[in-house]
Protein backbone atom coordinates (compact mmCIF):
# COMPACT_ATOMS: atom_id res chain seq x y z
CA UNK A 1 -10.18 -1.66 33.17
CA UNK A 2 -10.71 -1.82 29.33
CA UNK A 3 -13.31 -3.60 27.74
CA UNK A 4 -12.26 -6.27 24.91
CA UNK A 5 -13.35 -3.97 22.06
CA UNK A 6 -11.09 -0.85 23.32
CA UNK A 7 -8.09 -3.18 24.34
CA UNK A 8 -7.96 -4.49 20.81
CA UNK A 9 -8.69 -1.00 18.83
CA UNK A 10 -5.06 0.04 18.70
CA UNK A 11 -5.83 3.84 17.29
CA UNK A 12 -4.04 4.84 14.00
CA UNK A 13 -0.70 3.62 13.18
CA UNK A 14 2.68 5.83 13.27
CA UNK A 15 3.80 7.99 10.50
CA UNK A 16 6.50 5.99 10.31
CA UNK A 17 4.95 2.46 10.94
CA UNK A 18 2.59 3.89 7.64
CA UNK A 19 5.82 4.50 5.62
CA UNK A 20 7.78 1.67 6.64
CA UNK A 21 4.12 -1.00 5.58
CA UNK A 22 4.20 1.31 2.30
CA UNK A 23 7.82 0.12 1.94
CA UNK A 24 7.53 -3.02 1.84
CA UNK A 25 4.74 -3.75 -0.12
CA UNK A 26 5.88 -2.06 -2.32
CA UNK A 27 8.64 -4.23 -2.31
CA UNK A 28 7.58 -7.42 -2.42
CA UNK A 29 5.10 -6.21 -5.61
CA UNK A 30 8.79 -4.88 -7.34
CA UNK A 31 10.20 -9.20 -5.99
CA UNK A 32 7.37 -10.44 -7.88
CA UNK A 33 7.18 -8.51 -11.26
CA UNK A 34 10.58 -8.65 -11.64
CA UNK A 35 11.28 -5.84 -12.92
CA UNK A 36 14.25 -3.77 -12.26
CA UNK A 37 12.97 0.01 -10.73
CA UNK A 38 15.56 2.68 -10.31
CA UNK A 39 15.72 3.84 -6.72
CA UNK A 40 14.82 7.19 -7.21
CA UNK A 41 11.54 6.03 -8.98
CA UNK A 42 11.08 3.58 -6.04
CA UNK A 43 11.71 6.79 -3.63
CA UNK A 44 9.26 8.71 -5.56
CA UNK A 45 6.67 5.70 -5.55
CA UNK A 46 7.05 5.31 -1.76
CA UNK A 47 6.24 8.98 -1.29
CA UNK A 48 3.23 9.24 -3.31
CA UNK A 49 1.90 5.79 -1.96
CA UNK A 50 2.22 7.26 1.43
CA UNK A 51 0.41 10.29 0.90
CA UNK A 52 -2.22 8.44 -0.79
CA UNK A 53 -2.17 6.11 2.26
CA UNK A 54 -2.50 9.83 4.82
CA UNK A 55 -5.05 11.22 2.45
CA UNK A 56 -7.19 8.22 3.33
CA UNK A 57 -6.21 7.32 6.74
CA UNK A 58 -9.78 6.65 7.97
CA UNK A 59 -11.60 4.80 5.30
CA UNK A 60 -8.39 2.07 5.58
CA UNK A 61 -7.71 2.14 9.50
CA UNK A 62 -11.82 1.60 9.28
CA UNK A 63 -11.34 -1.64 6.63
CA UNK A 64 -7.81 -2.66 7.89
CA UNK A 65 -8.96 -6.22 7.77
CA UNK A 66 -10.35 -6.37 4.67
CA UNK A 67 -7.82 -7.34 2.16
CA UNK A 68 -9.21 -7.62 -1.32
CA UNK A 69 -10.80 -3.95 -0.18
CA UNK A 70 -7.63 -2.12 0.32
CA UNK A 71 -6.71 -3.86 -3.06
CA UNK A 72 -9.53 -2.57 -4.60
CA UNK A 73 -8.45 1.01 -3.30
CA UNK A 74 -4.67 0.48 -4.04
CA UNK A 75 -5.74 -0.16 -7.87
CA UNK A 76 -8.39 2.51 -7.93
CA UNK A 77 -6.08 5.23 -6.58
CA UNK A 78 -2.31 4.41 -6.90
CA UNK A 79 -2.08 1.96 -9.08
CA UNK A 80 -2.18 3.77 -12.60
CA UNK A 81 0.45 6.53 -11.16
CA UNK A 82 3.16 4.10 -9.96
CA UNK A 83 2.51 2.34 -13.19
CA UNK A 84 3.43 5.40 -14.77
CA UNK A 85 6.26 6.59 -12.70
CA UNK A 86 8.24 2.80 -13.20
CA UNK A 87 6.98 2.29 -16.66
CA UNK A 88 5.26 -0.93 -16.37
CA UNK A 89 1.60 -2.50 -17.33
CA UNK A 90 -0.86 -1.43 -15.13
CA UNK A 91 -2.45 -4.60 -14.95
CA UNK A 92 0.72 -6.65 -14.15
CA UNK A 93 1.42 -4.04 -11.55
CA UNK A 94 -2.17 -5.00 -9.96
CA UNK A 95 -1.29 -8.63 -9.92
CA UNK A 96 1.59 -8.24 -8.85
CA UNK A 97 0.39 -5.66 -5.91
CA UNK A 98 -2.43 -8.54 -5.22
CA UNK A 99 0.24 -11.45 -4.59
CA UNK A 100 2.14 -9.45 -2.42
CA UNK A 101 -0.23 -7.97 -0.34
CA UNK A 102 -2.94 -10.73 0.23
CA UNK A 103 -5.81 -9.24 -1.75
């Protein structure tokens, strides 16, 4: 039988469970800028934020519950690039990334 702590420690997510979260934050941060982004720049967004997301998989499976963290990391690490890439301000971009995902 499985203790409490190894029923609720679910392991990493899917490949595609990881693309599909990517997806749709980035999504709802596109909703609340307002902005109008091409799909082949949203395409090429989802990819790198993906990677970036792979590249890091422990340090954010480890601090999956921490919010304003995974912020802090989004901003530090994928925010300037995708700011880049859709030609927007990278500090709406963090707000906007904030609002949508909870951090």
């Amino acid at each position: 039988m499985k203790s409490t702590a190894q029923k609720h420690d679910s392991g990493y997510p899917s490949a595609r469970k990881i693309r599909r979260s990517c997806e749709n934050e980035l999504y709802r941060t596109i909703k609340r800028l307002g902005v109008y982004v091409p799909k082949d720049r949203l395409a090429q967004a989802e990819k790198l934020y993906f990677q970036k997301v792979i590249l890091n998989l422990q340090w954010i499976h480890e601090n999956y519950s921490n919010r304003k963290l995974l912020s802090d990391w989004w901003d530090e690490n994928v925010c300037a690039e995708i700011a880049e890439l859709w030609e927007v301000d990278h500090m709406k971009l963090s707000t906007a990334f904030r609002d949508a995902f909870g951090g």
